[in-house]
Protein backbone atom coordinates (compact mmCIF):
# COMPACT_ATOMS: atom_id res chain seq x y z
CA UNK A 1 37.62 15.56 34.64
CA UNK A 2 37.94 12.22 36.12
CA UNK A 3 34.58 12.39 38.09
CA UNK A 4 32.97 13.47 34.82
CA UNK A 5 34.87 10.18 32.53
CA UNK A 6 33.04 8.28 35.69
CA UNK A 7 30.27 9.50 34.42
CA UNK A 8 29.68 8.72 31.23
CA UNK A 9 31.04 5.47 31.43
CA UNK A 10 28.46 4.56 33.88
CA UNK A 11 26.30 6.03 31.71
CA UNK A 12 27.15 3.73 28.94
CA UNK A 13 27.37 0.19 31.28
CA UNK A 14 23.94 1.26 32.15
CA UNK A 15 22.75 1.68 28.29
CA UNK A 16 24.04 -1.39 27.72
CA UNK A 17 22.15 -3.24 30.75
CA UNK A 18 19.03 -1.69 29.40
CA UNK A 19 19.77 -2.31 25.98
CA UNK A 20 19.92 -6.03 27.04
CA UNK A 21 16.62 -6.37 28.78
CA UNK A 22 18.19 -5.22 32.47
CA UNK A 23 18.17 -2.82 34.96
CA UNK A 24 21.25 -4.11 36.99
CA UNK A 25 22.71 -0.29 37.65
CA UNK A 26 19.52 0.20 39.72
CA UNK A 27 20.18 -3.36 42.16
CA UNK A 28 21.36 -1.84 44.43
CA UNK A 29 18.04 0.13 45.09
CA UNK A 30 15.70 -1.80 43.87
CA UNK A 31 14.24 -4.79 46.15
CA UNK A 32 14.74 -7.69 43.40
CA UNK A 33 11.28 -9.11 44.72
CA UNK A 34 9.37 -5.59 43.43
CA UNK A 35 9.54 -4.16 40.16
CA UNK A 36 11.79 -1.15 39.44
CA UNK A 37 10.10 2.27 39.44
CA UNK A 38 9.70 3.38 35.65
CA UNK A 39 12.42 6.38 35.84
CA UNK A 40 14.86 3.62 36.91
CA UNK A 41 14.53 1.95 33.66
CA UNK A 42 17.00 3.86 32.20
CA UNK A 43 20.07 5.90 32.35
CA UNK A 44 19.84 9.33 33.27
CA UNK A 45 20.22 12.25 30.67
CA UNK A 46 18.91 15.62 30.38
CA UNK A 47 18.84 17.62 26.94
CA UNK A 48 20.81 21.36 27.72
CA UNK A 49 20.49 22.62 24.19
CA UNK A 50 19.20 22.32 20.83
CA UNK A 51 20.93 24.29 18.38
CA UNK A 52 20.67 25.08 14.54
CA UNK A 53 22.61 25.95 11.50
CA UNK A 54 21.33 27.00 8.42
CA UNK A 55 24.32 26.21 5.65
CA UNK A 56 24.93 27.85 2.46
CA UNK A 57 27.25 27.57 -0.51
CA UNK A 58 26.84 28.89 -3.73
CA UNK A 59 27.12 26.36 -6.66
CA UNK A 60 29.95 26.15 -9.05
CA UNK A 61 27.91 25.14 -11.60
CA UNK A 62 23.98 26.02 -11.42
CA UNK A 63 21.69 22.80 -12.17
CA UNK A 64 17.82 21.93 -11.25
CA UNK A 65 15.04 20.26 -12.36
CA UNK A 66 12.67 20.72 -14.90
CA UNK A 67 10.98 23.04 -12.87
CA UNK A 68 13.68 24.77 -11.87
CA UNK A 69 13.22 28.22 -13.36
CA UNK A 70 16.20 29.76 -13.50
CA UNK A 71 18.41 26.69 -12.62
CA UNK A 72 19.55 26.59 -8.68
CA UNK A 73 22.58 28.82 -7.62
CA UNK A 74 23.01 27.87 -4.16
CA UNK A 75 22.20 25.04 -2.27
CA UNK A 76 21.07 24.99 1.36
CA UNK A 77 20.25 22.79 4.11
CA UNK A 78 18.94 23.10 7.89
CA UNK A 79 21.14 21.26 10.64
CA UNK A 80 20.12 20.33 14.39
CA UNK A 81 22.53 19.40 17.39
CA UNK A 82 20.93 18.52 20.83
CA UNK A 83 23.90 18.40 23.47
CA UNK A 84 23.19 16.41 27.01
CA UNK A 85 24.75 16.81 30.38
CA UNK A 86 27.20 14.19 29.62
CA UNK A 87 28.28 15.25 26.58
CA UNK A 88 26.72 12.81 24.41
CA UNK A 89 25.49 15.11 20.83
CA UNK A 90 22.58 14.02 18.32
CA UNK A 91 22.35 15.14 14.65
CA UNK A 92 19.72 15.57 12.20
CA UNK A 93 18.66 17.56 8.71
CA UNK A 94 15.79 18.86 7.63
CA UNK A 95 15.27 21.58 4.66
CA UNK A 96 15.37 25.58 5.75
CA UNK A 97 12.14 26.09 4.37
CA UNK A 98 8.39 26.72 6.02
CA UNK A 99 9.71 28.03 8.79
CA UNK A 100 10.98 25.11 10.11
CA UNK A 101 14.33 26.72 11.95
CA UNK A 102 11.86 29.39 13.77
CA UNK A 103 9.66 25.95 14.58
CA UNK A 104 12.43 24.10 16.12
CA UNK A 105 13.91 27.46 18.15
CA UNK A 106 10.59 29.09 19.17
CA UNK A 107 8.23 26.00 20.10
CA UNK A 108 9.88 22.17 20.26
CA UNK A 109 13.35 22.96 21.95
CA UNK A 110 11.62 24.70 24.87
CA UNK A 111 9.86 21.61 25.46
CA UNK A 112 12.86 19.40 25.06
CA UNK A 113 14.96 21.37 27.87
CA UNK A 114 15.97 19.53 30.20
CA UNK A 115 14.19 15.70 29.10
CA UNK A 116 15.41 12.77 28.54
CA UNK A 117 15.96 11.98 25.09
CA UNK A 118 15.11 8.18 25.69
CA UNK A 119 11.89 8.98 26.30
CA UNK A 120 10.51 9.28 22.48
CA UNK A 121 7.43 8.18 22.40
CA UNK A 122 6.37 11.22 24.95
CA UNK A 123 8.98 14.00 22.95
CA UNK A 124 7.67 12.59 19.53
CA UNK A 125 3.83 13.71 20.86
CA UNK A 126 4.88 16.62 22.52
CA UNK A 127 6.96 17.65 19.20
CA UNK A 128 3.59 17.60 16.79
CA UNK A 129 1.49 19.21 19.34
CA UNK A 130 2.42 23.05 19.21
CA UNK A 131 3.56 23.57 15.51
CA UNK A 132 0.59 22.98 13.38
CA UNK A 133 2.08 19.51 12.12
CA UNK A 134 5.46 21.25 10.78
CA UNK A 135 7.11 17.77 9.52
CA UNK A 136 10.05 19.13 8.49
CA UNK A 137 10.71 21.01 11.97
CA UNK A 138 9.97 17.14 13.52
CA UNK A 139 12.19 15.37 11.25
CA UNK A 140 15.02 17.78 11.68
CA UNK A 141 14.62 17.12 15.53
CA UNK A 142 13.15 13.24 15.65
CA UNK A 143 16.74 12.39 13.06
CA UNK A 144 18.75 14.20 15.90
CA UNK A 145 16.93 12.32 18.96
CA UNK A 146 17.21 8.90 16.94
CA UNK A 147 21.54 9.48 17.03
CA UNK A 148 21.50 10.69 20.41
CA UNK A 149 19.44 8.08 22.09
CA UNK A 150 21.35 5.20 19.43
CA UNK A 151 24.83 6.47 21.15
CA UNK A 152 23.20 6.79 24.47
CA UNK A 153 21.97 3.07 24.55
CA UNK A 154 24.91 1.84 22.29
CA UNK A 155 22.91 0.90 19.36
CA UNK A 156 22.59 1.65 16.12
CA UNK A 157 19.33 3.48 15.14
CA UNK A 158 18.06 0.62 13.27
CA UNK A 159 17.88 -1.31 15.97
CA UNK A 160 15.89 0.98 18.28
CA UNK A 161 13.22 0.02 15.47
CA UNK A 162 13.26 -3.28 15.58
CA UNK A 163 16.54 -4.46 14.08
CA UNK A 164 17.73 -4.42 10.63
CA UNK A 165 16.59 -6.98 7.83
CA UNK A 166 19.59 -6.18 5.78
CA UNK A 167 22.99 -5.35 6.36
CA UNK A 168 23.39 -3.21 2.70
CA UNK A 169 21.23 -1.82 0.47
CA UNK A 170 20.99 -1.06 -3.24
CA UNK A 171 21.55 2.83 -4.25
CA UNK A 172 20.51 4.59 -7.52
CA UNK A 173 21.91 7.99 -8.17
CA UNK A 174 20.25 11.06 -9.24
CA UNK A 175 23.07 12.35 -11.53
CA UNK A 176 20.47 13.26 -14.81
CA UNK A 177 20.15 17.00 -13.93
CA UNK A 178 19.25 19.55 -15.74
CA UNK A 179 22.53 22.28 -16.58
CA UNK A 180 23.20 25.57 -18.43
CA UNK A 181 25.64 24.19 -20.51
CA UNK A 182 25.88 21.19 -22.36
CA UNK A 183 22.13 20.37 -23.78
CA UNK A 184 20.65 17.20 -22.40
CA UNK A 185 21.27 15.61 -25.74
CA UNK A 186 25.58 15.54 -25.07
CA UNK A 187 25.27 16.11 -21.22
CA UNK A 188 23.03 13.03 -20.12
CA UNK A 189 24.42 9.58 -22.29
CA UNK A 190 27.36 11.62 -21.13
CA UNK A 191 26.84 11.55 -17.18
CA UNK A 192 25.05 8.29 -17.69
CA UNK A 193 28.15 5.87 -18.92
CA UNK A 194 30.20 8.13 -16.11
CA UNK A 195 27.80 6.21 -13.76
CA UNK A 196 27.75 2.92 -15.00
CA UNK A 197 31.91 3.41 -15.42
CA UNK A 198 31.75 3.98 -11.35
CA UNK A 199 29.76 0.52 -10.63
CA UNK A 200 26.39 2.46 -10.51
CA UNK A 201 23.67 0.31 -11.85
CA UNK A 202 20.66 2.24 -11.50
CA UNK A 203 20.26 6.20 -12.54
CA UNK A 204 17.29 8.29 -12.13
CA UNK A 205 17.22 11.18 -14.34
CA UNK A 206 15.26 14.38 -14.61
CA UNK A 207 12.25 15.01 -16.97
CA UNK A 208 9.71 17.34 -18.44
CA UNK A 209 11.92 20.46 -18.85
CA UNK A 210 11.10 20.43 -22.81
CA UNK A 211 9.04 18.83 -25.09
CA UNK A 212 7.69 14.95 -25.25
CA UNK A 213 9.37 14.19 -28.61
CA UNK A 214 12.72 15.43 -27.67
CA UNK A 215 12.99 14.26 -23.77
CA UNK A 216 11.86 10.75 -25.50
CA UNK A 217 15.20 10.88 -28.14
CA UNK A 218 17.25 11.50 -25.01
CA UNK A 219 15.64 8.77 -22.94
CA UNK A 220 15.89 6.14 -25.89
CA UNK A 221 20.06 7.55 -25.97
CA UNK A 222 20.41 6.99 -22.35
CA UNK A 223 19.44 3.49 -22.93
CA UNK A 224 21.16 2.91 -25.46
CA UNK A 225 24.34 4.13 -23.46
CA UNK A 226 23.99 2.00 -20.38
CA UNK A 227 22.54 -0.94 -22.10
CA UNK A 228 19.41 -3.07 -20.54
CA UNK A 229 21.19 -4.21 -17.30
CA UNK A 230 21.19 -0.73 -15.63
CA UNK A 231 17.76 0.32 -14.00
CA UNK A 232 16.93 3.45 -15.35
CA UNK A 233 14.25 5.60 -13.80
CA UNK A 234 12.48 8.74 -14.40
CA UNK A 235 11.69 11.96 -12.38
CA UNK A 236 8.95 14.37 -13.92
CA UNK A 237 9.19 16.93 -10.87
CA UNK A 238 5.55 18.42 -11.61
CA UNK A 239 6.28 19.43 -14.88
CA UNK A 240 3.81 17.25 -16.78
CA UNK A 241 -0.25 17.38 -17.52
CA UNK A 242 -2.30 14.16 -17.77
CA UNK A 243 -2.09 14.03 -21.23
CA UNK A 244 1.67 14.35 -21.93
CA UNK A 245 2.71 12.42 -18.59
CA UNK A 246 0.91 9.62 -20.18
CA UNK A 247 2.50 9.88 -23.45
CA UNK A 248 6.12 9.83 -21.67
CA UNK A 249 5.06 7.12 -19.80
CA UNK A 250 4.63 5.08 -22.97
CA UNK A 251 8.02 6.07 -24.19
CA UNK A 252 9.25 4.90 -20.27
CA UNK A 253 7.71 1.97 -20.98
CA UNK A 254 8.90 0.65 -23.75
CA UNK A 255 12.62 1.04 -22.69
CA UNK A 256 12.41 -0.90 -19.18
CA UNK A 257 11.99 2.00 -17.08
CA UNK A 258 11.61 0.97 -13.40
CA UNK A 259 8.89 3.89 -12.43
CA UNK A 260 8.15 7.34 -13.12
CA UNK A 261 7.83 9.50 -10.26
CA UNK A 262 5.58 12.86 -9.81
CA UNK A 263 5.02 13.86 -13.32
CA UNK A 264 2.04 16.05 -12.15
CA UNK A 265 2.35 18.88 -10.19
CA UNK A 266 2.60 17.61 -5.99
CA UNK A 267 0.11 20.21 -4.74
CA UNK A 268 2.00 19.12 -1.30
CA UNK A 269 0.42 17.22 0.12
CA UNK A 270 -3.16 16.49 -1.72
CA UNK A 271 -1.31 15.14 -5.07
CA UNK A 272 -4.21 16.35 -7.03
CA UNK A 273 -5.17 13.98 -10.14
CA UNK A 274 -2.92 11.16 -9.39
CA UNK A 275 -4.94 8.40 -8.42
CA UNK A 276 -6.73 9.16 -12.33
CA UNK A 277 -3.19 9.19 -13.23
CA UNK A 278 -2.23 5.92 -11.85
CA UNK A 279 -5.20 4.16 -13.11
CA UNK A 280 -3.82 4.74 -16.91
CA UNK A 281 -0.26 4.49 -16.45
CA UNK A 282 1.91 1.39 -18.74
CA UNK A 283 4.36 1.37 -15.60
CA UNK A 284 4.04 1.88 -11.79
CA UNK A 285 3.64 5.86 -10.99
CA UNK A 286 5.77 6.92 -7.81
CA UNK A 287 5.23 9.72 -5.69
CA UNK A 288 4.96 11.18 -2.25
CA UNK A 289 8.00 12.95 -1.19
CA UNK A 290 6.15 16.01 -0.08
CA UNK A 291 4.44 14.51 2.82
CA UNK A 292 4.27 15.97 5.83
CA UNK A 293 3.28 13.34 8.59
CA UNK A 294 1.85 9.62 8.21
CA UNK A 295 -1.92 11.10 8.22
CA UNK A 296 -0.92 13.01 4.53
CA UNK A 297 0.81 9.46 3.67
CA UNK A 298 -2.46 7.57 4.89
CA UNK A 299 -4.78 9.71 2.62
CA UNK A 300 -2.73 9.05 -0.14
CA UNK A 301 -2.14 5.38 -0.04
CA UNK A 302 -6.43 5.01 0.55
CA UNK A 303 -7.05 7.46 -2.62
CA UNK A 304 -4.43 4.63 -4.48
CA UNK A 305 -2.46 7.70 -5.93
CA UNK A 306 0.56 5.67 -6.01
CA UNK A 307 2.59 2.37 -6.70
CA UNK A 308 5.84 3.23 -4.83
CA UNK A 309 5.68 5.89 -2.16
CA UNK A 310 8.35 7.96 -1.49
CA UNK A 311 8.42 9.82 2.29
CA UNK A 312 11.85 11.94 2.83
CA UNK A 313 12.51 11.29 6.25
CA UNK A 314 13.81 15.21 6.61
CA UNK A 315 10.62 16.50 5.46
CA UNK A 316 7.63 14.17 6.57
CA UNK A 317 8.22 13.78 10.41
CA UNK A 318 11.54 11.55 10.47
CA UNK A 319 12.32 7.69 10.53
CA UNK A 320 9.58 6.80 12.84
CA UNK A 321 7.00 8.49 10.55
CA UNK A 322 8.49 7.01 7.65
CA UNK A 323 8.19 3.78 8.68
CA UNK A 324 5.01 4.15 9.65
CA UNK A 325 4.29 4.97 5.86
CA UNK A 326 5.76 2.74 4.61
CA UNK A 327 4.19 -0.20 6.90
CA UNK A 328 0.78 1.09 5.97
CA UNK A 329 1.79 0.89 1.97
CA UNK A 330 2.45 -2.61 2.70
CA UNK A 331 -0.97 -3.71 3.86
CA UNK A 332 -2.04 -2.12 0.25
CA UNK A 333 0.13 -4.20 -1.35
CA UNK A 334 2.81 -0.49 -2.41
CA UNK A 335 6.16 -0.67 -2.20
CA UNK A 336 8.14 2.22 -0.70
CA UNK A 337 11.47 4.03 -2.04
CA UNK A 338 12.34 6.63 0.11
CA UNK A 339 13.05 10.10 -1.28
CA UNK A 340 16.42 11.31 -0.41
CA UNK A 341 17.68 14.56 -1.04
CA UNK A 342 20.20 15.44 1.42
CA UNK A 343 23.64 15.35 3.02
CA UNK A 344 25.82 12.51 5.22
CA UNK A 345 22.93 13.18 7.66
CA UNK A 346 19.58 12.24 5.75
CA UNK A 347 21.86 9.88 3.80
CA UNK A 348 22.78 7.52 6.99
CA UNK A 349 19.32 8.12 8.36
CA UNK A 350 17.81 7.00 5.14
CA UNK A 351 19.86 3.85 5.34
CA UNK A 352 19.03 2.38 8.43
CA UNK A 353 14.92 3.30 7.46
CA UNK A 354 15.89 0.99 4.17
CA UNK A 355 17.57 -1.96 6.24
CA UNK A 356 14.11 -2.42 8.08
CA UNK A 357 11.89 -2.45 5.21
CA UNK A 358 11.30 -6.36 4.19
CA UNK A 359 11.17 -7.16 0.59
CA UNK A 360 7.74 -6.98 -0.85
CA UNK A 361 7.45 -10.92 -0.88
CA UNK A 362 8.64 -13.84 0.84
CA UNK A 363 10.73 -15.02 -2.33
CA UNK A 364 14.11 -14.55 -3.58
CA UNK A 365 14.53 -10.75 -3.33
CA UNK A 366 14.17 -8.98 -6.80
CA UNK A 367 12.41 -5.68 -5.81
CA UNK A 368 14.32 -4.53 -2.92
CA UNK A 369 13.87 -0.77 -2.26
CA UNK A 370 16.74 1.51 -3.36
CA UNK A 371 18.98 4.24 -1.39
CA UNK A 372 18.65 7.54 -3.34
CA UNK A 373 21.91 9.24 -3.26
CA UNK A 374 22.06 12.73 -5.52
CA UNK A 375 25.50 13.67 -7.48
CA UNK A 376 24.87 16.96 -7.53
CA UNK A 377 27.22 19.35 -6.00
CA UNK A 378 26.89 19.39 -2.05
CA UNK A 379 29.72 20.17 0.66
CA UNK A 380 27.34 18.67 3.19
CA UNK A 381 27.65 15.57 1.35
CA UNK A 382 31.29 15.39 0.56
CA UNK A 383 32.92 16.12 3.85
CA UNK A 384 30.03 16.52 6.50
CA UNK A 385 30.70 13.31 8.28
CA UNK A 386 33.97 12.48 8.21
CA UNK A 387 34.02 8.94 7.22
CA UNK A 388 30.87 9.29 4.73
CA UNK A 389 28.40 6.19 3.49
CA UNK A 390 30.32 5.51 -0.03
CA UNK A 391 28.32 2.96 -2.44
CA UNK A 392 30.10 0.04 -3.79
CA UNK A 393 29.29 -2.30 -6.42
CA UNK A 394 25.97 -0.66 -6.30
CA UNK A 395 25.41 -0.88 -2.43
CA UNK A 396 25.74 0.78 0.90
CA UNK A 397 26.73 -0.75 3.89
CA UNK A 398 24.42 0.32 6.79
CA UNK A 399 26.65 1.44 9.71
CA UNK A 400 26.62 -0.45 12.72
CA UNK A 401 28.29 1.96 15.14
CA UNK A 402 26.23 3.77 17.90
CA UNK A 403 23.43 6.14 16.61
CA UNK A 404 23.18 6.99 12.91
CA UNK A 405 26.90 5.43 12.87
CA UNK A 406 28.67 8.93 11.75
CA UNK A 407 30.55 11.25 12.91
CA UNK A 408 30.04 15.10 12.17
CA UNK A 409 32.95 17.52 11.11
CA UNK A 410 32.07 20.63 13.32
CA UNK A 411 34.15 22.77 11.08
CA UNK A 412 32.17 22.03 8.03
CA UNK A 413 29.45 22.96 9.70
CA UNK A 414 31.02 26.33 10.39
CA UNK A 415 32.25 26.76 7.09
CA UNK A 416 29.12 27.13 5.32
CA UNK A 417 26.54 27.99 8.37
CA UNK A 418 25.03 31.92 7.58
């Protein structure tokens, strides 16, 4: 036991010479007049398994979207653990959809046997090459190599891309959902001031599961409710055509809504019609959290379909890829608010991708992009990592400890794995 403690501390001292710019655990070695073979630039770690666990639980109270037909009864999500010889463990989340749990078993964890998880640029190729482009499978994986290699080097994932421009960010909560019981007239001014009583100031809530006229009275109560300080903003989820997306834009526009996002059916990930969309809309038009990789993202942003784009780093490759998106938005002058949709996991992951995204000009910050953090019910939020990211006064605090900065409760994880 002692030989193996040995171990991993040398492990870490060595991290943290490499971290720093040095190779000093290699001296020894290494003639200081030549320069150190490339192996010897950092410490040595092989990947012995890469595991996943598909959680279930079945909701206490059924809710959705407006598309949502029947409203959701269970919610589910799609873990990933890669253990190393010295005991260091990575994380990540993805959705349990499109076969991306036969993806990761079947055709990238064969290939990461036995690696070294610091070397991600070559596991990040080798990852897209045999599935097809599955970018939920990769973002499962690339979230779980970001907290291994962050704890193997001592860093926080943020700073393996570059370093952090902010050290919190602003959250809005998805808490508008759609339920069987009360109607949306009592349930959302209702869930709205709950909000706002809990220091939230911005709420996105859910649109297009009835008619123009009355999803406009609700909106106009909502407002009324929270008053003109709290950003309000809208999600459509698909359920809209040209024509009436455009008429609840008006009605979005009139009462200060920051964006409305996918109104028109995805069509993952072509987004058919929105660029014509855009063109007419009285507010920006948001959009994009079904992409799959930066090439979808890249089509998108050169069509103009959007304003703000939205990757989910679970579903579109992971943080790498959606920063990559969310650079080349920049250069067309589009903001980017990641979609979020997920447990502690996606939630931390999603954080450090926020503190590296600079405000869209070189003034006094007023459009900083937001943290979405869902209040719907979700054990894999509440009690997954067992000190969670908890907004306050509007804001999360992006963690600074090693990796994505969490730690994972194994026997959630048991709880609800099927």
């Amino acid at each position: 036991m002692q030989m193996r403690n040995s171990r991993r501390e040398l492990l870490r001292v060595g991290a943290g010479v490499v971290a720093a710019g040095f190779t000093g655990f290699a001296a020894s070695t290494v003639n200081a007049a030549e320069d150190p073979p490339a192996s010897q630039l950092k410490p040595k770690l092989k990947i012995t398994s890469v595991k996943t666990y598909q959680l279930r639980t079945r909701l206490k109270r059924p809710f959705g979207a407006s598309v949502s037909v029947p409203l959701a009864t269970t919610r589910e999500a799609l873990l990933v653990k890669i253990e190393t010889d010295e005991g260091l463990v990575g994380w990540g989340e993805t959705e349990p959809i499109s076969g991306a749990r036969g993806t990761i078993e079947d055709h990238i964890a064969p290939r990461l046997m036995g690696r070294n998880p610091l070397e991600y640029r070559r596991l990040w190729r080798e990852m897209w090459g045999p599935n097809f482009g599955n970018g939920l499978a990769v973002g499962g994986v690339e979230t779980a190599l970001n907290d291994l290699r962050g704890k193997a080097l001592n860093l926080p994932v943020a700073e393996l891309f570059g370093g952090r421009l902010r050290d919190r960010v602003p959250v809005y909560v998805s808490a508008l959902n759609y339920v069987e019981k009360p109607e949306i007239e009592e349930e959302y001014p209702k869930v709205a001031a709950e909000m706002v009583a809990r220091g939230h100031r911005a709420i996105k809530m859910r649109l297009g599961r009835y008619a123009v006229d009355r999803e406009a009275r609700v909106a106009r109560a909502v407002r009324e409710t929270v008053g003109p300080d709290v950003k309000l903003l809208a999600d459509g989820n698909g359920a809209y055509t040209q024509g009436s997306a455009l008429r609840m834009a008006h009605v979005l526009h009139e009462l200060g809504f920051e964006y409305f996002e996918e109104p028109l059916p995805q069509v993952t990930p072509n987004y058919t019609g929105y660029e014509q969309l855009r063109r007419k809309m009285p507010l920006p038009l948001a959009g994009g959290e079904g992409l799959d990789s930066r090439a979808s993202g890249k089509a998108l942003i050169d069509r103009g379909c959007f304003d703000i784009i939205q990757p989910d780093i679970s579903l579109c490759g992971g943080l790498g890829e959606a920063l990559f998106i969310a650079e080349l938005a920049a250069l067309s002058g589009i903001r980017c608010f990641p979609h979020c949709w997920g447990g502690d996991i996606v939630i931390a992951a999603s954080a450090h991708l926020l503190s590296l995204l600079p405000d869209p000009h070189w003034g006094l910050p007023t459009d900083t992009p937001l943290l979405e953090i869902d209040q719907g019910e979700n054990p894999w939020r509440d009690g997954l990592a067992i000190e969670p990211l908890k907004p306050r006064d509007g804001f999360v605090t992006v963690p600074t400890k090693p990796g994505l900065g969490i730690e994972i409760n194994e026997e959630v994880v048991r709880k609800y794995a099927v």
